[in-house]
N, C-alpha and C. Protein backbone atom coordinates (compact mmCIF):
# COMPACT_ATOMS: atom_id res chain seq x y z
N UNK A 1 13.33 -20.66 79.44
CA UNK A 1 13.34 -19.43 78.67
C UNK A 1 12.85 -18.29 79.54
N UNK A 2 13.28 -17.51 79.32
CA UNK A 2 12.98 -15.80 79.97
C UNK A 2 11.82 -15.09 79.50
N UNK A 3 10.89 -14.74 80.04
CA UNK A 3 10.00 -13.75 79.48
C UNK A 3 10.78 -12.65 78.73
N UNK A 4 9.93 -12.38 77.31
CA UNK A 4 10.22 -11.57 76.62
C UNK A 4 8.91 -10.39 76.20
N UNK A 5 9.43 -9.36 76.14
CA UNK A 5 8.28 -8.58 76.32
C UNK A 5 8.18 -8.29 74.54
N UNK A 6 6.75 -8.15 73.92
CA UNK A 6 6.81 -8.68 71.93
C UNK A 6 6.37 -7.61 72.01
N UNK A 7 6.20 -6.62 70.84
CA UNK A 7 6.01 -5.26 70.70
C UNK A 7 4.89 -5.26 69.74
N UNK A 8 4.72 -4.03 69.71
CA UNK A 8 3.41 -3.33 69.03
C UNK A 8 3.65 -2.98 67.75
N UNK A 9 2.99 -3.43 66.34
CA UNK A 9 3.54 -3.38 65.40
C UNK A 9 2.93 -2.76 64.52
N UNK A 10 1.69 -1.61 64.97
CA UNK A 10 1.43 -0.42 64.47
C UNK A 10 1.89 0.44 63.78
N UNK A 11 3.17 0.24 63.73
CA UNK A 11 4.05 1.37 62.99
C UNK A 11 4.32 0.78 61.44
N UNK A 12 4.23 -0.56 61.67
CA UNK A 12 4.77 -1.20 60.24
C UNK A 12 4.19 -1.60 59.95
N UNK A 13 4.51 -2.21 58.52
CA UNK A 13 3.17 -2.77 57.37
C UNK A 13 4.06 -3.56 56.37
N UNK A 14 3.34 -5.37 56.01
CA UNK A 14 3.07 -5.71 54.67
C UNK A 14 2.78 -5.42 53.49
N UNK A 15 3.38 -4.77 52.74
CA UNK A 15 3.19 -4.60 51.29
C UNK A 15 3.88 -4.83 50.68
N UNK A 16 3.36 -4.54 48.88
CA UNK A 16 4.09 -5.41 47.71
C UNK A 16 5.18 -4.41 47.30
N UNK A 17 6.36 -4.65 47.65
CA UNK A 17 7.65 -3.89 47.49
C UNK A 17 8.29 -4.19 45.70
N UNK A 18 7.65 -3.98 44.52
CA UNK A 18 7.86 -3.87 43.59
C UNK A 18 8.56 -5.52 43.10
N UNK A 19 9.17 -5.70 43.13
CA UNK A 19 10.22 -6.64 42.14
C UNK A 19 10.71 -7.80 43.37
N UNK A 20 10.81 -7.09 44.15
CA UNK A 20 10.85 -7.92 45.68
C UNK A 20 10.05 -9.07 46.03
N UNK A 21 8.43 -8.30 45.79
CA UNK A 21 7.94 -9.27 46.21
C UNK A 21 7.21 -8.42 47.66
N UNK A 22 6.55 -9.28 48.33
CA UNK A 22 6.15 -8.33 50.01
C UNK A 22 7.01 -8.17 50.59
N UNK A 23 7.06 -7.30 51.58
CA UNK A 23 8.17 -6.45 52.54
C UNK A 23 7.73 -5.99 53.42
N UNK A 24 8.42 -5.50 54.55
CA UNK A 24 8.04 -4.73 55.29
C UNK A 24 8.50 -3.43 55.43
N UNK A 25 7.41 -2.14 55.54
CA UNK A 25 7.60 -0.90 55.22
C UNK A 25 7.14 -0.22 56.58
N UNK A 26 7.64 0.85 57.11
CA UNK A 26 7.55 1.77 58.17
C UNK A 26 6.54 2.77 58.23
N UNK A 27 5.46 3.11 58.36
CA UNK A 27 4.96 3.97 58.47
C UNK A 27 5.15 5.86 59.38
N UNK A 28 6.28 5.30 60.00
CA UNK A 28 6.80 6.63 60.63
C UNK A 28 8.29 6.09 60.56
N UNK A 29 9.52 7.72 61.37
CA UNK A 29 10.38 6.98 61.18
C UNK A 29 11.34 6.84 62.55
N UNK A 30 12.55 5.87 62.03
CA UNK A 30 12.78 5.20 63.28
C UNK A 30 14.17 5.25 63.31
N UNK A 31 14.27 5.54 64.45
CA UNK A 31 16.11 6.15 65.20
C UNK A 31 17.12 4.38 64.68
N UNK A 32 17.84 4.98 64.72
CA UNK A 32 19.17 3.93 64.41
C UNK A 32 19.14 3.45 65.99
N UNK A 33 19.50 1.78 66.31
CA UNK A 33 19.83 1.33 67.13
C UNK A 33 18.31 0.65 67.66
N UNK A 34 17.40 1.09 66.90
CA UNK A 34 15.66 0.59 67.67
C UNK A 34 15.45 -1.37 67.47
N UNK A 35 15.46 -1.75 68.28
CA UNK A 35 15.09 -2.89 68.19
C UNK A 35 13.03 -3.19 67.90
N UNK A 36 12.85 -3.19 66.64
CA UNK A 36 11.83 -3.25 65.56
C UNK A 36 11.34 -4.50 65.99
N UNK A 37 11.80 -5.72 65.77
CA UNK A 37 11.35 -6.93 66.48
C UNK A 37 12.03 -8.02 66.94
N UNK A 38 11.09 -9.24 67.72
CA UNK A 38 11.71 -10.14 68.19
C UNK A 38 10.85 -11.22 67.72
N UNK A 39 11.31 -12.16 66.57
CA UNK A 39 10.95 -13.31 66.62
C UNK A 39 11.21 -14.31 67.04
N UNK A 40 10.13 -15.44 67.21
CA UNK A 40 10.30 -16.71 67.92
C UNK A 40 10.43 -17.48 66.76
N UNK A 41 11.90 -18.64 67.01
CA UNK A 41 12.28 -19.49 65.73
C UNK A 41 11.67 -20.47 66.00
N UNK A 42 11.00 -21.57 64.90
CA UNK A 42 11.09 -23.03 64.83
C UNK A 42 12.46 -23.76 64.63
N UNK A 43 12.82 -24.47 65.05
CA UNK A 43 14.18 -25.23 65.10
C UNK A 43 14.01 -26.50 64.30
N UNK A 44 14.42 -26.80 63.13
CA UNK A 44 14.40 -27.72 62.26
C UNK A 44 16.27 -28.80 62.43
N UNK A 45 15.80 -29.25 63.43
CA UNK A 45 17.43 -29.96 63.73
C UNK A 45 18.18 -30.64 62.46
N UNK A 46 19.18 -30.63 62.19
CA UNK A 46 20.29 -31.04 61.06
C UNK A 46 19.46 -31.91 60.63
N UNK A 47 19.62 -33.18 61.16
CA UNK A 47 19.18 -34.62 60.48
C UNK A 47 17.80 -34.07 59.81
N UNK A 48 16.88 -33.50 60.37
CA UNK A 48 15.88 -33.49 59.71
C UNK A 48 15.43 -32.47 58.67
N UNK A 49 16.32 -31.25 58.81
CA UNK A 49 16.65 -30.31 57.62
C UNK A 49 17.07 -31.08 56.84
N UNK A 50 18.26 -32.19 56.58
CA UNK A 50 19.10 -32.13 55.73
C UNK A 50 18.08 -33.44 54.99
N UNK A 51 17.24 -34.02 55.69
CA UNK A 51 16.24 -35.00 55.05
C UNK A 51 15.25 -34.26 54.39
N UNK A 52 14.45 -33.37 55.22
CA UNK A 52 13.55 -33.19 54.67
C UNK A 52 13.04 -31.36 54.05
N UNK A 53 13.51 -30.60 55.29
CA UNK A 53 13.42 -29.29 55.45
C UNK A 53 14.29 -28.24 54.14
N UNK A 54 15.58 -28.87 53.55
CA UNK A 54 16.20 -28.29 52.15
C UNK A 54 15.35 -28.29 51.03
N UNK A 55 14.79 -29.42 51.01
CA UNK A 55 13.72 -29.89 49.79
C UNK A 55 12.51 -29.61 49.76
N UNK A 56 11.71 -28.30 50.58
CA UNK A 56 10.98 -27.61 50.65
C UNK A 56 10.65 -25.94 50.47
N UNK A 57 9.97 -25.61 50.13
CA UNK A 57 9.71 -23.66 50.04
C UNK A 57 10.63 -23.35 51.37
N UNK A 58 9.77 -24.01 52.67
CA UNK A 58 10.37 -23.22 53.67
C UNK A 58 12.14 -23.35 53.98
N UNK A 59 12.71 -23.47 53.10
CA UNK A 59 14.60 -23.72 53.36
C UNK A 59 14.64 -22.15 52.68
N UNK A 60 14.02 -21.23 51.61
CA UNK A 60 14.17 -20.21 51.08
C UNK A 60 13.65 -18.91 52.92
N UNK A 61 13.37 -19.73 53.79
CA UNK A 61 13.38 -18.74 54.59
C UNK A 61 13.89 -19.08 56.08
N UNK A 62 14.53 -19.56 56.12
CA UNK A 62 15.63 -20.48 57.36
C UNK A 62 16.95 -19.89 57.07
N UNK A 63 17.11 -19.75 58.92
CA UNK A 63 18.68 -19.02 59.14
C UNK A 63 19.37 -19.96 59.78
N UNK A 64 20.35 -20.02 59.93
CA UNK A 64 21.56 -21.03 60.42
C UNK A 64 21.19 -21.13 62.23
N UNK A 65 21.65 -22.09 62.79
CA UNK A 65 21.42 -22.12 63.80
C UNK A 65 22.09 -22.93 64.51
N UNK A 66 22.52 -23.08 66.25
CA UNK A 66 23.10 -24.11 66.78
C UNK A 66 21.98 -25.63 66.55
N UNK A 67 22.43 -26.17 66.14
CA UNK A 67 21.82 -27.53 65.79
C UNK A 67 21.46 -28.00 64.64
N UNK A 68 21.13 -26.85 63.40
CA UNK A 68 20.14 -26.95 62.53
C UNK A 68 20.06 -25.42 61.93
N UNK A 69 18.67 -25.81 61.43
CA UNK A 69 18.49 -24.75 60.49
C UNK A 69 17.41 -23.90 61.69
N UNK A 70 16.61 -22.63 61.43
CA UNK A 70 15.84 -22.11 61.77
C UNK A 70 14.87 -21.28 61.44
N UNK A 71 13.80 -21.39 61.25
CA UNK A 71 12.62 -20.84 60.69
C UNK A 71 12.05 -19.62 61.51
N UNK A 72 12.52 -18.57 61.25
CA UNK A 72 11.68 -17.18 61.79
C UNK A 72 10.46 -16.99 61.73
N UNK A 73 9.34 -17.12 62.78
CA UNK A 73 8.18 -16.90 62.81
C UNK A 73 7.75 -15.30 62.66
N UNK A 74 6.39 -15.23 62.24
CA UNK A 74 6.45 -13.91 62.14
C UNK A 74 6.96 -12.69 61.37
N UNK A 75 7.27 -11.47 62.09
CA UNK A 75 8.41 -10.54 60.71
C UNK A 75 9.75 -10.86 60.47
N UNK A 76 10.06 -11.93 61.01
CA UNK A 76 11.09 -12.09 60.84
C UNK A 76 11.49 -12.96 59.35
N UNK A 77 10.43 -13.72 58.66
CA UNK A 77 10.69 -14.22 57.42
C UNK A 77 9.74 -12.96 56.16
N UNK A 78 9.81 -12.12 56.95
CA UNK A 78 9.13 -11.54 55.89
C UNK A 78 10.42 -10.24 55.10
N UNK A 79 11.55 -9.98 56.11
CA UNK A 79 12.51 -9.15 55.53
C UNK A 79 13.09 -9.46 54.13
N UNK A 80 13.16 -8.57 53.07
CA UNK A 80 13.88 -8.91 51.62
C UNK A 80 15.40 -8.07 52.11
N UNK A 81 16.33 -9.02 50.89
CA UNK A 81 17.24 -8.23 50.70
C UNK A 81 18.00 -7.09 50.28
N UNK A 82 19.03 -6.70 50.72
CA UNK A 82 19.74 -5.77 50.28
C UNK A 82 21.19 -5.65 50.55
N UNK A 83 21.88 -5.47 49.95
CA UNK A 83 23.72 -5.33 49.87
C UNK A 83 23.54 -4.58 50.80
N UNK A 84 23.16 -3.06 51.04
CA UNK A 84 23.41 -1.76 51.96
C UNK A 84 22.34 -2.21 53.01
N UNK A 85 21.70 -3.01 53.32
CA UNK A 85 20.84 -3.47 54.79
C UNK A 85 20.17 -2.15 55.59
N UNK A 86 19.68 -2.02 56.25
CA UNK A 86 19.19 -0.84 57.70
C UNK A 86 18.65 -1.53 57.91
N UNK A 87 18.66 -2.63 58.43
CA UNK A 87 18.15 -3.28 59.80
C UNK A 87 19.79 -4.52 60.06
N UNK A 88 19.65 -5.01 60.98
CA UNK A 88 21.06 -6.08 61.17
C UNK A 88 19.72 -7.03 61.94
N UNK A 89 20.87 -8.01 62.34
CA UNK A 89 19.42 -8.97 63.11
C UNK A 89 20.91 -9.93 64.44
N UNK A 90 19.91 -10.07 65.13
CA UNK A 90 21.06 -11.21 66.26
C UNK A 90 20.39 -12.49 66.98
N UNK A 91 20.86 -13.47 66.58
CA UNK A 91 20.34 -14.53 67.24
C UNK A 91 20.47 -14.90 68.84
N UNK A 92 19.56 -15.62 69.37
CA UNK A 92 19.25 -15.46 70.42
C UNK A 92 19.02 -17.21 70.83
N UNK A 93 20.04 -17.76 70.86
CA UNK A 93 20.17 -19.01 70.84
C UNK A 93 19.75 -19.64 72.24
N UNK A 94 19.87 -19.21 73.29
CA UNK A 94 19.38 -19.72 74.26
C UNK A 94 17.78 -19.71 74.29
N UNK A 95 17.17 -18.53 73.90
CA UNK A 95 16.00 -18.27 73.82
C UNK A 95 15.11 -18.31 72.75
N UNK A 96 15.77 -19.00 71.65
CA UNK A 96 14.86 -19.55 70.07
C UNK A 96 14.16 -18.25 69.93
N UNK A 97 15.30 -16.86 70.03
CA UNK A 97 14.76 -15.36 68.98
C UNK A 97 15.69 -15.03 68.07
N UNK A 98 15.23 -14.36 67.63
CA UNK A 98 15.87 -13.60 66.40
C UNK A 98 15.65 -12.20 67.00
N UNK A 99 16.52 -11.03 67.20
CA UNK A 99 16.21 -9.82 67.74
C UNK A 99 16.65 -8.88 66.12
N UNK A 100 15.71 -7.63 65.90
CA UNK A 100 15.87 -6.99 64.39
C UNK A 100 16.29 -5.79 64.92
N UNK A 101 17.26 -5.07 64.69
CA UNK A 101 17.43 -3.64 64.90
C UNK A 101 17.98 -2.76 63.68
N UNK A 102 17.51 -1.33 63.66
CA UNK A 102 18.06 -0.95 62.68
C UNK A 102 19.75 -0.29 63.15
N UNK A 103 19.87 -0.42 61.75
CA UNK A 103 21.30 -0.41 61.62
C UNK A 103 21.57 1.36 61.36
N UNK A 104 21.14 2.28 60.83
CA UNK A 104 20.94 3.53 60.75
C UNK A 104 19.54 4.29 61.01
N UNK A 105 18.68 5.30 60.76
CA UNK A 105 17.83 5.95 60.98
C UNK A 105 16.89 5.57 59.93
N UNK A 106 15.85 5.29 59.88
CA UNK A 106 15.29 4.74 59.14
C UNK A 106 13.67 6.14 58.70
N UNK A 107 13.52 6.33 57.18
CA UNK A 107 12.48 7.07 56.66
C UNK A 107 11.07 6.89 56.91
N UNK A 108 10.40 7.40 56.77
CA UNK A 108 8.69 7.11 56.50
C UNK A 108 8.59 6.73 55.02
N UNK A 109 8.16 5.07 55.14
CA UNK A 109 7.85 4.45 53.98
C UNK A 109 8.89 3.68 53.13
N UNK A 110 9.89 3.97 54.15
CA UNK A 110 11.32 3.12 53.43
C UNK A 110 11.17 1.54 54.09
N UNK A 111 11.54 0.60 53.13
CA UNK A 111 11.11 -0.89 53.57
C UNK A 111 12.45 -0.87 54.53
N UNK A 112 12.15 -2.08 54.96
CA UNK A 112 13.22 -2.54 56.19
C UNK A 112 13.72 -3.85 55.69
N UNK A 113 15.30 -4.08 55.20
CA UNK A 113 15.66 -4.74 54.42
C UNK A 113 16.77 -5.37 55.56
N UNK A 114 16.94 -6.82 55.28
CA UNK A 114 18.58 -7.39 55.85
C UNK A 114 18.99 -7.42 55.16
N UNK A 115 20.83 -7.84 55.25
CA UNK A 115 21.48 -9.03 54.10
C UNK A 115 21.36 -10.41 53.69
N UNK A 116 21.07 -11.29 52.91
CA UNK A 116 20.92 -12.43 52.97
C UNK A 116 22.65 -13.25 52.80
N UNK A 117 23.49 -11.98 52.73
CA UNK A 117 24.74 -13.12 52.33
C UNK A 117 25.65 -12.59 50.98
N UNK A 118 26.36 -13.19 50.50
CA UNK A 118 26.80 -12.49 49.22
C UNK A 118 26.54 -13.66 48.36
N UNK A 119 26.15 -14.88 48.92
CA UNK A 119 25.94 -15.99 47.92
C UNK A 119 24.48 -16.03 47.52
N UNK A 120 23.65 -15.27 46.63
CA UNK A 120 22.43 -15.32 46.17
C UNK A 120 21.80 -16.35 45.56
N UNK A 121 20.54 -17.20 45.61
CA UNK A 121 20.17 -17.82 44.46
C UNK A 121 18.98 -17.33 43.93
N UNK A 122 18.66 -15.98 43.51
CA UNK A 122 18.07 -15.07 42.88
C UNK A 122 18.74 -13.68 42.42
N UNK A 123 18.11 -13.86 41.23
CA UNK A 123 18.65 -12.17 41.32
C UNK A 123 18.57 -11.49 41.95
N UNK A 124 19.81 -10.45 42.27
CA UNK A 124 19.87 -8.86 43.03
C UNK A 124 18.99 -7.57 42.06
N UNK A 125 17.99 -7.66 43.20
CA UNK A 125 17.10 -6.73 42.57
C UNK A 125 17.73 -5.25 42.43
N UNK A 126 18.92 -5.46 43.41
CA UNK A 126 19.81 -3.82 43.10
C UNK A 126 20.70 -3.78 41.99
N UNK A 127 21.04 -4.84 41.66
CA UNK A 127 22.02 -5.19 40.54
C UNK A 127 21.53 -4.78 38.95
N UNK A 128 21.56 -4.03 38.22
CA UNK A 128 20.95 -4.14 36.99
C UNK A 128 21.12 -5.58 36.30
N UNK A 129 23.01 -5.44 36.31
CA UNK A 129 23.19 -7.07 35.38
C UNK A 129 22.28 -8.27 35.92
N UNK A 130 22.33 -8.35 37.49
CA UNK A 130 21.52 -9.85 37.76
C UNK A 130 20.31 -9.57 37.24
N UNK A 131 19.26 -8.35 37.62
CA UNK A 131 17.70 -8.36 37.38
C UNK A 131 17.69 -8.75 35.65
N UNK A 132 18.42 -8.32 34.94
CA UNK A 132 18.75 -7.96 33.52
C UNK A 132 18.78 -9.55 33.86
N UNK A 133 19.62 -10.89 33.94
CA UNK A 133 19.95 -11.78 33.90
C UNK A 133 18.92 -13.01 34.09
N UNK A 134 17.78 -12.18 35.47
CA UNK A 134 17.42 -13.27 36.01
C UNK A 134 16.47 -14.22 35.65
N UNK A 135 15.85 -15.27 36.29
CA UNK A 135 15.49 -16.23 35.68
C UNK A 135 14.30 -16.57 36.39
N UNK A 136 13.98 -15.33 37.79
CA UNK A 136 13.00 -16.02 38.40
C UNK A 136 11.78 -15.23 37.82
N UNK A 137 11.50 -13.98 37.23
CA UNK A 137 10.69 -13.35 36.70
C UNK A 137 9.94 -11.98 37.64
N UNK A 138 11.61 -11.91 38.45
CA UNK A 138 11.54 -11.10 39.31
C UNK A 138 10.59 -11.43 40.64
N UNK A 139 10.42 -12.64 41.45
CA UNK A 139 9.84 -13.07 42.06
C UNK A 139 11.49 -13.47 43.12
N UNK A 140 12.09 -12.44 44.07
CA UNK A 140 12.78 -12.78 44.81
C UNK A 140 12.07 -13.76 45.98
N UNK A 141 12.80 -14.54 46.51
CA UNK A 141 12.17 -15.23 47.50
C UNK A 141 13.28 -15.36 48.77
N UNK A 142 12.59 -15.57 49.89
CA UNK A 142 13.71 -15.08 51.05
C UNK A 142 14.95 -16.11 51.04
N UNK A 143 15.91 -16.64 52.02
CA UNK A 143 16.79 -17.30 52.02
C UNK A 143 17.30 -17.62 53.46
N UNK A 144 18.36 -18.59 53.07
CA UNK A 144 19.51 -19.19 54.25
C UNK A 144 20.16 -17.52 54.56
N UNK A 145 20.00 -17.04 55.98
CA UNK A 145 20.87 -16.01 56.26
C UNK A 145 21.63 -16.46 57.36
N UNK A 146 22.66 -15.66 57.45
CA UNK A 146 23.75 -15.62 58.85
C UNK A 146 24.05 -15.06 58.84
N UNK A 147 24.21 -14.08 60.39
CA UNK A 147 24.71 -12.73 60.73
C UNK A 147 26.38 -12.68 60.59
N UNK A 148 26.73 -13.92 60.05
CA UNK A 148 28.37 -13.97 59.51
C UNK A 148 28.91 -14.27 58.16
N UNK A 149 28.20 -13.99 57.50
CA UNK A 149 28.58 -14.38 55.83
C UNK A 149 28.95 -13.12 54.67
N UNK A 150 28.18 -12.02 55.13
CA UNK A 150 28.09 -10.99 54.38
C UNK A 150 29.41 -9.81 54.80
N UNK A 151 29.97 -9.64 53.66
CA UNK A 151 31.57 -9.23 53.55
C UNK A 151 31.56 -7.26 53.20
N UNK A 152 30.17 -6.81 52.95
CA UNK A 152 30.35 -5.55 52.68
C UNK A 152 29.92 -4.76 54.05
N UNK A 153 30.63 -3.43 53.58
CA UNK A 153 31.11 -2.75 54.96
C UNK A 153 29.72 -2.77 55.99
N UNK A 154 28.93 -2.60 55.75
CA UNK A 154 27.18 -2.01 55.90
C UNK A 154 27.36 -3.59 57.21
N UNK A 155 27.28 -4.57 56.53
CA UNK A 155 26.86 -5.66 57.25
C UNK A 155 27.91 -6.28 58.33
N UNK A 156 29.43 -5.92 57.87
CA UNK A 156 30.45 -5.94 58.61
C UNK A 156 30.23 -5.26 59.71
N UNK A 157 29.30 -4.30 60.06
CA UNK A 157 28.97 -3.19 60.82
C UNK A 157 28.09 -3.80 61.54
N UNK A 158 27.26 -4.39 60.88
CA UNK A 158 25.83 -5.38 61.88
C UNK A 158 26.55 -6.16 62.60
N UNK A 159 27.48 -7.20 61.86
CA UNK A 159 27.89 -8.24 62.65
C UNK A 159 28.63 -7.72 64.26
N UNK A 160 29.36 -6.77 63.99
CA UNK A 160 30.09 -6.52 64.80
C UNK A 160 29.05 -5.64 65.98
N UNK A 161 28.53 -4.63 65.76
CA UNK A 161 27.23 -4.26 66.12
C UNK A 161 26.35 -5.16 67.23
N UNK A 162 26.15 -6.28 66.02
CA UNK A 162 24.57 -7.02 66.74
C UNK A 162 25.62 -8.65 66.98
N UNK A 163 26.60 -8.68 67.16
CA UNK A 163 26.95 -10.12 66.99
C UNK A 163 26.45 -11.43 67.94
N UNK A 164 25.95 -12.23 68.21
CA UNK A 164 25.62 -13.14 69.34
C UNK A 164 26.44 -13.48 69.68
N UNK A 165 27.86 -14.20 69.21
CA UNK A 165 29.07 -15.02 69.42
C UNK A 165 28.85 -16.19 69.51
N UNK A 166 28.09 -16.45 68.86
CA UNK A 166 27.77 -17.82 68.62
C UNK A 166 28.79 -18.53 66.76
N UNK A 167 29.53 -19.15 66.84
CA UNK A 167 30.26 -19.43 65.94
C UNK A 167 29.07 -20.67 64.99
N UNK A 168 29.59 -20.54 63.66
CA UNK A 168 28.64 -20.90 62.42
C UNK A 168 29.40 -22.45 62.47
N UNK A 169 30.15 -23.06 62.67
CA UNK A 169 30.58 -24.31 62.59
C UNK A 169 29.74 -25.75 62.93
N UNK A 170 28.90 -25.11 63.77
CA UNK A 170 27.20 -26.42 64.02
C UNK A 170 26.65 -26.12 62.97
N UNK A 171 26.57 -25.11 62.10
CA UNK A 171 25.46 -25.11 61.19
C UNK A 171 25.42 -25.96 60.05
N UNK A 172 24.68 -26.15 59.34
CA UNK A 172 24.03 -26.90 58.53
C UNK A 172 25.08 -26.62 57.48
């Protein structure tokens, strides 16, 4: 692995993002294209995701990966969702990272949201009908993401943007 240089995270902050749940929020604001962070993944290989790692909390915060599933250390499991995203994210498969950049210009005090996908198993806290619907009591919890699943324009933009080229067909 390559030295990676981890950044200073003064600017951002943990807090309780309403209906969400915790998030991460900006304290100043930040140019489109800023790479925000780099997490280091745990690698939960197939056989042992599919034994043991699905049937736990931590599968609600694991991203697809060559081999397996992968667990974002750090800010990287702390992002909630959103359909319209400003941040994209790119895997870093040789080097077990996750790299976060924003996807447009980002406010003072605006959270920093990914996509998780279009296949939810919580309500869309943007959605009236799902929140109206849901069942978790508004307690979103994170999820299975891939920088290739999500079909609206915003994230079509990340992929292409931030893409690794790493194809989803090893994954879990």
């Amino acid at each position: 692995m390559e030295p990676v240089r981890l950044f200073n995270q003064s600017t951002l902050q943990i807090q309780n993002c309403g209906a969400k749940g915790r998030g991460i929020v900006t304290t100043v604001a930040i140019p489109t294209r800023t790479v925000i962070d780099i997490s280091p993944i745990l690698l939960f290989p197939s056989e042992e995701y599919s034994t043991h790692g699905q049937h736990t909390h931590l599968d609600h915060y694991t991203y697809r990966w060559k081999g397996g599933m992968a667990l974002a250390l750090g800010l990287g499991s702390m992002f909630n969702h959103s359909r319209t995203p400003n941040v994209g994210f790119q895997r870093d498969i040789n080097n077990g990272l996750i790299r976060y950049s924003t996807l447009r210009e980002i406010d003072v005090g605006e959270e920093l949201c990914i996509s998780y996908g279009p296949n939810l198993w919580f309500p869309d806290m943007e959605d009236p009908q799902d929140h109206n619907n849901g069942s978790n009591n508004g307690e979103a919890s994170k999820g299975v993401v891939s920088d290739s699943e999500d079909e609206t324009a915003e994230s079509f933009f990340s992929r292409i943007q931030l893409s690794d080229g790493e194809d989803d067909d090893d994954s879990v």
